[in-house]
Protein backbone atom coordinates (compact mmCIF):
# COMPACT_ATOMS: atom_id res chain seq x y z
CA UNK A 1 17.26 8.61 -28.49
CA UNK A 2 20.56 6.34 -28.13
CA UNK A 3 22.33 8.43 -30.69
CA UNK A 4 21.67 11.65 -28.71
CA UNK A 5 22.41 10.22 -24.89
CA UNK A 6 25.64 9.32 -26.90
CA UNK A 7 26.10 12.51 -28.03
CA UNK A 8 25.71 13.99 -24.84
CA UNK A 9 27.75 11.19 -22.91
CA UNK A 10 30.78 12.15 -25.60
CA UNK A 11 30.75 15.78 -24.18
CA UNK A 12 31.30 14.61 -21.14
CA UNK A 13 28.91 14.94 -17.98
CA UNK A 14 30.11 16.56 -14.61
CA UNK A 15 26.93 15.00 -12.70
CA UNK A 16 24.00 13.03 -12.45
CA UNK A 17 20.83 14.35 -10.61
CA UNK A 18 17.41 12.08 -10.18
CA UNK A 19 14.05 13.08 -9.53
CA UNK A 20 10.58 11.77 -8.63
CA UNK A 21 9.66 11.70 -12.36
CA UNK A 22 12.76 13.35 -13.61
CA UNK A 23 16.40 13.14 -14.32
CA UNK A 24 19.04 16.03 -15.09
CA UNK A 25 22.57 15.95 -16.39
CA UNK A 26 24.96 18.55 -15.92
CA UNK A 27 27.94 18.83 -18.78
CA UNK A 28 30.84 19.78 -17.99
CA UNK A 29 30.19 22.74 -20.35
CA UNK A 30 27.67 23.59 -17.88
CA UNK A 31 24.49 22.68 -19.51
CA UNK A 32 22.03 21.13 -18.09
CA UNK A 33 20.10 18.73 -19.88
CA UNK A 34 16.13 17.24 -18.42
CA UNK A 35 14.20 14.54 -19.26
CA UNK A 36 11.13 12.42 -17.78
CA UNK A 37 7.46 13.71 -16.13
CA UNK A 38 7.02 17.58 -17.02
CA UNK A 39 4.07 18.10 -15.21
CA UNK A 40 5.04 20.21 -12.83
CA UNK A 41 7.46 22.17 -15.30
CA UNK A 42 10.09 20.50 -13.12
CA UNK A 43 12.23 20.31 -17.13
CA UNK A 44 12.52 23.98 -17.03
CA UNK A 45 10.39 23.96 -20.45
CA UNK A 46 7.53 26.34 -20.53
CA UNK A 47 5.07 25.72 -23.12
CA UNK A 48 1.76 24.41 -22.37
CA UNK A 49 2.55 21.14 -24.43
CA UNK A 50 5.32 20.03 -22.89
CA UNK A 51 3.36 19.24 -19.62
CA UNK A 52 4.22 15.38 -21.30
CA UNK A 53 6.84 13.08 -20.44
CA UNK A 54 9.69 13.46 -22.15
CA UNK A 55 12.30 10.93 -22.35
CA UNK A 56 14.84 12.68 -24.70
CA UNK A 57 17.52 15.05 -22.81
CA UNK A 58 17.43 18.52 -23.92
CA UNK A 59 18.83 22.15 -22.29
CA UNK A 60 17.17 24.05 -20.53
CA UNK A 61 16.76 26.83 -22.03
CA UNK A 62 18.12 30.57 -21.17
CA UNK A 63 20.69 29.45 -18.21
CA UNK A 64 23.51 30.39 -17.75
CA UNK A 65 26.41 27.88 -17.12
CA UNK A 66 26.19 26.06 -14.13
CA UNK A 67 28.08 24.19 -11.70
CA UNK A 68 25.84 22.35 -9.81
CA UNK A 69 22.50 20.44 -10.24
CA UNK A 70 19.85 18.57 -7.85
CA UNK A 71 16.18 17.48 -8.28
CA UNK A 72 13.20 15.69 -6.96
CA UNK A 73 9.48 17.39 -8.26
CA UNK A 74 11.57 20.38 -8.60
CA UNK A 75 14.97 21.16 -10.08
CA UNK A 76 17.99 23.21 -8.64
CA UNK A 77 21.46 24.71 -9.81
CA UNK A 78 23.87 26.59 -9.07
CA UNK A 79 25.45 28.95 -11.39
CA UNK A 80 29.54 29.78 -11.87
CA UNK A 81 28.45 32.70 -9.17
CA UNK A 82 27.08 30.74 -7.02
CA UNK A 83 23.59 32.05 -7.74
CA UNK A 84 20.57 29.77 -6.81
CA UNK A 85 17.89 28.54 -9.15
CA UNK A 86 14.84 26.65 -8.94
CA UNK A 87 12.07 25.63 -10.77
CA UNK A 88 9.09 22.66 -10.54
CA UNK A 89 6.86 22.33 -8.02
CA UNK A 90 7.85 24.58 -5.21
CA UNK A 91 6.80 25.55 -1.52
CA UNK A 92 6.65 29.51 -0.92
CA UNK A 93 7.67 30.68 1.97
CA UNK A 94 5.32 33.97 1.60
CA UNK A 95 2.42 32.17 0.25
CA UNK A 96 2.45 28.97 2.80
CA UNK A 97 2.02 26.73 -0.36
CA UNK A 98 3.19 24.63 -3.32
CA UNK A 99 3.73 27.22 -6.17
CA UNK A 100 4.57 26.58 -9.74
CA UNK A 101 7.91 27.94 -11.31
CA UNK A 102 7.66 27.19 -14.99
CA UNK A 103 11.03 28.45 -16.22
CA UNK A 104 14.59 28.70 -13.90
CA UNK A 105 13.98 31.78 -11.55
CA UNK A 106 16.84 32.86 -8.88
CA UNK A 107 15.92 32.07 -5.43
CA UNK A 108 18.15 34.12 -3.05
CA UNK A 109 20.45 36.62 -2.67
CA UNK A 110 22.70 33.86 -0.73
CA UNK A 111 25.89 32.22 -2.27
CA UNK A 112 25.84 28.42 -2.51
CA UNK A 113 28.37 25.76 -3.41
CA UNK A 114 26.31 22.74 -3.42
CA UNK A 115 22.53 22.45 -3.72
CA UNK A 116 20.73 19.02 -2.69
CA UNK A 117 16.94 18.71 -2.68
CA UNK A 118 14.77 15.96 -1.43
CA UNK A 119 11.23 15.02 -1.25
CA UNK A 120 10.53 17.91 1.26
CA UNK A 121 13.69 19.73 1.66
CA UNK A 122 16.30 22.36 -0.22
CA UNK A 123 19.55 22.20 1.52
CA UNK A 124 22.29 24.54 0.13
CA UNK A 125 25.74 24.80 1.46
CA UNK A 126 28.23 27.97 1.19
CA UNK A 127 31.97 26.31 1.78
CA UNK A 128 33.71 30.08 2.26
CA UNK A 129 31.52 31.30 5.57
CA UNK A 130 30.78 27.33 6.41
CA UNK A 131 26.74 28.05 6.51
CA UNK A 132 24.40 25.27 5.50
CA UNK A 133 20.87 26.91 4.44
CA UNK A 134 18.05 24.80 4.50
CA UNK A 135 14.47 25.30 3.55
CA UNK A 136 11.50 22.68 4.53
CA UNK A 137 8.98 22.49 1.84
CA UNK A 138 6.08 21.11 3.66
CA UNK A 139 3.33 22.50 5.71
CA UNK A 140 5.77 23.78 8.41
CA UNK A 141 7.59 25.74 6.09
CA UNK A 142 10.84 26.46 8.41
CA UNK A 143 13.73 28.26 6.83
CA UNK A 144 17.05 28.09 9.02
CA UNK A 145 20.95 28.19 8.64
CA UNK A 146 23.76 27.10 10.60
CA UNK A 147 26.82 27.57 10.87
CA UNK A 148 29.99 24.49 11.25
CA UNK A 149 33.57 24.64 11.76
């Protein structure tokens, strides 16, 4: 495990994201690397076996590179296009409740910068039109955005 973190810390990584159960790195190639509890598929892996905890970083597979990267019992990123992706435990909007996204899956047509996420909250920013989107993942299930100068 020490040899590949070093591996990993010798290509360099753009950020740090932590989780409930689960950590990502982001490379500055892009990749984005998971590692800890994967029982909510919150590592973007999707095979039945790898419900486990796993403590060595690997890609996630099939993305695309990306620029940004958040997590808590679900994982976020934004791509070069500023495309949104999630995947983990997840509230639906249309289904008023937790949903399971096993592999990355783009949320919204929207364009973000910046993607935080919290225990019950996805909060995505868009620096060109100054909007902040923000989606509460609890049983309220608001979505809003706002504008700031």
């Amino acid at each position: 495990m020490i040899k590949s973190l070093v591996s990993v810390l010798k290509e360099g990584v753009s950020k740090v994201a932590c989780g409930e159960n689960h950590s990502a790195l982001l490379l500055k190639t892009g990749s984005v690397l998971t590692a800890g509890s994967n029982e909510y598929m919150q590592l973007g892996r999707t095979l039945e076996e790898d419900r486990t905890t796993c403590w060595k970083f690997e890609a996630v597979p099939g993305l695309k590179p990306m620029k940004d990267v958040s997590c808590w019992n679900m994982t976020g990123c934004i791509d070069l296009d500023k495309n949104l992706y999630l995947w983990g435990s997840i509230f639906s909007l249309k289904e008023s409740h937790c949903i399971q996204i096993d592999e990355p899956e783009l949320m919204h047509e929207i364009k973000l910068s910046k993607v935080e996420i919290g225990h019950s909250m996805i909060a995505g920013l868009e620096n060109q039109t100054k909007t902040l989107h923000t989606i509460a993942c609890n049983d309220n299930a608001l979505e809003s955005t706002a504008s700031f100068n």
